[in-house]
C-alpha atoms as a PDB file:
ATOM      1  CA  UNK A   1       2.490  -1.658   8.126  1.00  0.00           C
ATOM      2  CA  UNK A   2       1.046  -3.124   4.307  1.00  0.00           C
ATOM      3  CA  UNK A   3       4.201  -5.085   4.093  1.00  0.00           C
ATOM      4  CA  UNK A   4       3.502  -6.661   7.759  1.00  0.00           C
ATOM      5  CA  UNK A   5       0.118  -7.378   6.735  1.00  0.00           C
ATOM      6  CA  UNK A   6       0.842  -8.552   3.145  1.00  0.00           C
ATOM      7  CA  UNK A   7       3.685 -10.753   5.286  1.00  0.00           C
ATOM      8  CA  UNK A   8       0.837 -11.793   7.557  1.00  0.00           C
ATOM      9  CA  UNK A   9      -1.738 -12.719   4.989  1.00  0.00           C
ATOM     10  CA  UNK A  10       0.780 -14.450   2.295  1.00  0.00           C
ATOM     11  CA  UNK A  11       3.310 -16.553   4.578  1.00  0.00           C
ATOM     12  CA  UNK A  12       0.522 -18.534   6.782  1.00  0.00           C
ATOM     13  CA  UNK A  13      -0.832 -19.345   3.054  1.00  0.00           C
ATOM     14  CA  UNK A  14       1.685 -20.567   1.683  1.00  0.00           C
ATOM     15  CA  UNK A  15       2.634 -23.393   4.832  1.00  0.00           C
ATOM     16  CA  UNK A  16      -0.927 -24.011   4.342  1.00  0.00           C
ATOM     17  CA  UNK A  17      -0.728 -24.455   0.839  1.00  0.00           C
ATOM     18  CA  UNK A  18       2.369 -26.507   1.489  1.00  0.00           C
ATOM     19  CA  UNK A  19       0.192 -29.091   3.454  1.00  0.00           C
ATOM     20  CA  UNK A  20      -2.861 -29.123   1.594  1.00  0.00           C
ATOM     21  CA  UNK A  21      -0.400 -30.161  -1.936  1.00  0.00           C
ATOM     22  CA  UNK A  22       0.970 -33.027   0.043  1.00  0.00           C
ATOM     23  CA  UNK A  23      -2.170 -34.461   1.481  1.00  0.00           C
ATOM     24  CA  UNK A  24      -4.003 -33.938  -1.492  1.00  0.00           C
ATOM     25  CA  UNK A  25      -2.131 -35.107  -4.004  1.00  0.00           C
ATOM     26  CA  UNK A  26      -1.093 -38.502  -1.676  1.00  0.00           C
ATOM     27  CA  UNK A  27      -5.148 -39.483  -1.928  1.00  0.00           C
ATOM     28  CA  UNK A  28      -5.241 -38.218  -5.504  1.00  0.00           C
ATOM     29  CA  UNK A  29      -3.157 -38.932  -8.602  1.00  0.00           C
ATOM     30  CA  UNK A  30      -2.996 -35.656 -10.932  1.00  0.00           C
ATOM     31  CA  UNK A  31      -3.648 -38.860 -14.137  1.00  0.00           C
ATOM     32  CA  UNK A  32      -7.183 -39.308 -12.774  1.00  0.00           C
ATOM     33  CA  UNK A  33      -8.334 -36.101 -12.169  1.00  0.00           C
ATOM     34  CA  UNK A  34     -11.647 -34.347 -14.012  1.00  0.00           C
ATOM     35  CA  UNK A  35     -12.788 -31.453 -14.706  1.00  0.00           C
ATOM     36  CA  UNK A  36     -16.713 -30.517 -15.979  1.00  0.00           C
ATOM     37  CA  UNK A  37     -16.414 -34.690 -17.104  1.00  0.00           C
ATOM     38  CA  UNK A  38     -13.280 -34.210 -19.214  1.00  0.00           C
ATOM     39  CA  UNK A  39     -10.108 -36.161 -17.308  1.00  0.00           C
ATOM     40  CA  UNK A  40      -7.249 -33.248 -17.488  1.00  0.00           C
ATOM     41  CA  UNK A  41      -4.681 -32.772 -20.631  1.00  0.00           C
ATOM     42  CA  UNK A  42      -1.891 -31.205 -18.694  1.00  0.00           C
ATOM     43  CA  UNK A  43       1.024 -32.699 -17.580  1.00  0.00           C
ATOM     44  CA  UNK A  44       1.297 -33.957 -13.553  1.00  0.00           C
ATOM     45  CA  UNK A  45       3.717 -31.477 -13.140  1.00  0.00           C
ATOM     46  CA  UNK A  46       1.085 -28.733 -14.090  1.00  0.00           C
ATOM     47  CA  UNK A  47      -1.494 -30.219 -12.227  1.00  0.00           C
ATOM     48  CA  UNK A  48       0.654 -29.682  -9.115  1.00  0.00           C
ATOM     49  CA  UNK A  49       1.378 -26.241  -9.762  1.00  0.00           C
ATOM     50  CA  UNK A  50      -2.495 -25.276 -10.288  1.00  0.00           C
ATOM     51  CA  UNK A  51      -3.535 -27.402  -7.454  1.00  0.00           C
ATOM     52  CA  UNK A  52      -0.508 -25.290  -5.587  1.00  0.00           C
ATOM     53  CA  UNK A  53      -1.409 -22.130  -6.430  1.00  0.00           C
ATOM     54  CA  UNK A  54      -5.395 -22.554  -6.448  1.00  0.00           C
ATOM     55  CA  UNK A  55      -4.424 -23.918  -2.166  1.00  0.00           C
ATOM     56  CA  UNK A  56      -2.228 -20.998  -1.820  1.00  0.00           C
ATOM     57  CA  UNK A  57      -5.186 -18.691  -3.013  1.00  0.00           C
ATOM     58  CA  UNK A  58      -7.520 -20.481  -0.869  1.00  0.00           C
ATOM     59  CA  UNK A  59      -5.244 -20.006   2.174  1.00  0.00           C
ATOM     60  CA  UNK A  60      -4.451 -16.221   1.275  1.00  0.00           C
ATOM     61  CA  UNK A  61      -8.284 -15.590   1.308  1.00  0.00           C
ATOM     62  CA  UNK A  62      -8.519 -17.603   4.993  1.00  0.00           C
ATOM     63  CA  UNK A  63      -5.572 -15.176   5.905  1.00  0.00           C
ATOM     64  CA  UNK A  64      -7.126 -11.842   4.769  1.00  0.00           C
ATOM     65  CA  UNK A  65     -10.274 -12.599   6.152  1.00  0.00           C
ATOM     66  CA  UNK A  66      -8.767 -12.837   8.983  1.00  0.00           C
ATOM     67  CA  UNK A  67      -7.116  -9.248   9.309  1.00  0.00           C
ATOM     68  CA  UNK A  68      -9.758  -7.769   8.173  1.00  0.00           C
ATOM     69  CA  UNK A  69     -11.918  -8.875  10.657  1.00  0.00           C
ATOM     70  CA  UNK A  70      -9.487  -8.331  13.502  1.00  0.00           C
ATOM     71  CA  UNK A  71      -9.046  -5.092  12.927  1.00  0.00           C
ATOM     72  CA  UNK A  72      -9.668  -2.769  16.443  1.00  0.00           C
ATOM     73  CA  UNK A  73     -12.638  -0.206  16.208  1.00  0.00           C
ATOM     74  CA  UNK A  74     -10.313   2.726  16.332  1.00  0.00           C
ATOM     75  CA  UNK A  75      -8.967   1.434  12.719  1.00  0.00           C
ATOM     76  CA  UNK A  76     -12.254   1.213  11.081  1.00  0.00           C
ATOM     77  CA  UNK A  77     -13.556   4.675  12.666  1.00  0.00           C
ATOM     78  CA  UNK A  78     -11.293   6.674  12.737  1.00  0.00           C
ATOM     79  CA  UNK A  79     -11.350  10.136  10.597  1.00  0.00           C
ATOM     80  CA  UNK A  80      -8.958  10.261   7.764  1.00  0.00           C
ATOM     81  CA  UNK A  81      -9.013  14.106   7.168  1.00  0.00           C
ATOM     82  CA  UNK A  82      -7.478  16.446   9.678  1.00  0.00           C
ATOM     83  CA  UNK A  83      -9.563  18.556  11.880  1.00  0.00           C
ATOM     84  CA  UNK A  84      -9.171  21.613   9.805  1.00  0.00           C
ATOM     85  CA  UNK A  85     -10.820  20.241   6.539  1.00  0.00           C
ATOM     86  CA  UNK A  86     -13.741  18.157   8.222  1.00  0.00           C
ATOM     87  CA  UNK A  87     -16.975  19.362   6.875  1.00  0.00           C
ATOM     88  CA  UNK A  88     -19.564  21.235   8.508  1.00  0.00           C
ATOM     89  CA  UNK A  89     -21.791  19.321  10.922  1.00  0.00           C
ATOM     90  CA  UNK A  90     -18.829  16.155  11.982  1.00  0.00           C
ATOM     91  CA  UNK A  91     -18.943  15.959  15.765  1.00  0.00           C
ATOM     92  CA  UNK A  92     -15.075  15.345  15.221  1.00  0.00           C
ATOM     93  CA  UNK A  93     -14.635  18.390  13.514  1.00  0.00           C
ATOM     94  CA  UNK A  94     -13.278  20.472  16.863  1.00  0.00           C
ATOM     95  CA  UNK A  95     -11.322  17.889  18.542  1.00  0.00           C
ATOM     96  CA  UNK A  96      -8.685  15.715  17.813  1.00  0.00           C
ATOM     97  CA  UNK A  97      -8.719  12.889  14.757  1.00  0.00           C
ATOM     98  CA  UNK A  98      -8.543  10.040  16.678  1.00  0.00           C
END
């Protein structure tokens, strides 16, 4: 199931990634780009690969985000200890874990 989601989170990224290093760098040319006032020292080739990887990290955030929020109540309350080592007091503590 962490593979699926890791699959989930990481593959949507990356097409969007994908898109955002082609319309991006089509407005803007890596030669004329600053940063904090200083135009950049690194090659256009490394520009692109930043830029890449800073969309792709911007895209796996949007992703994650996104599964974590869609995750179903039983996920997020569910008791991780079986009934036997619940402490005293859980309302859970007699019946079954989920």
């Amino acid at each position: 199931m962490l593979t699926q989601r890791i699959a989930w989170i990481l593959w949507p990224a990356f097409l969007v990634a994908c898109g955002m290093e082609v319309v991006f760098f089509t407005l803007f040319d890596p030669e004329d780009l600053h940063f904090l006032g200083a135009p950049l020292e690194a090659s256009r080739m490394a520009v692109y690969s930043v830029g890449f990887f800073v969309f792709w990290a911007m895209g796996a955030a949007s992703s994650f985000l996104t599964c974590f929020l869609q995750r179903s109540p039983w996920e997020v309350n569910r008791c991780p200890l079986p009934a036997t080592e619940r402490p005293e007091g859980c309302p859970k503590r007699e019946g079954p874990c989920c």
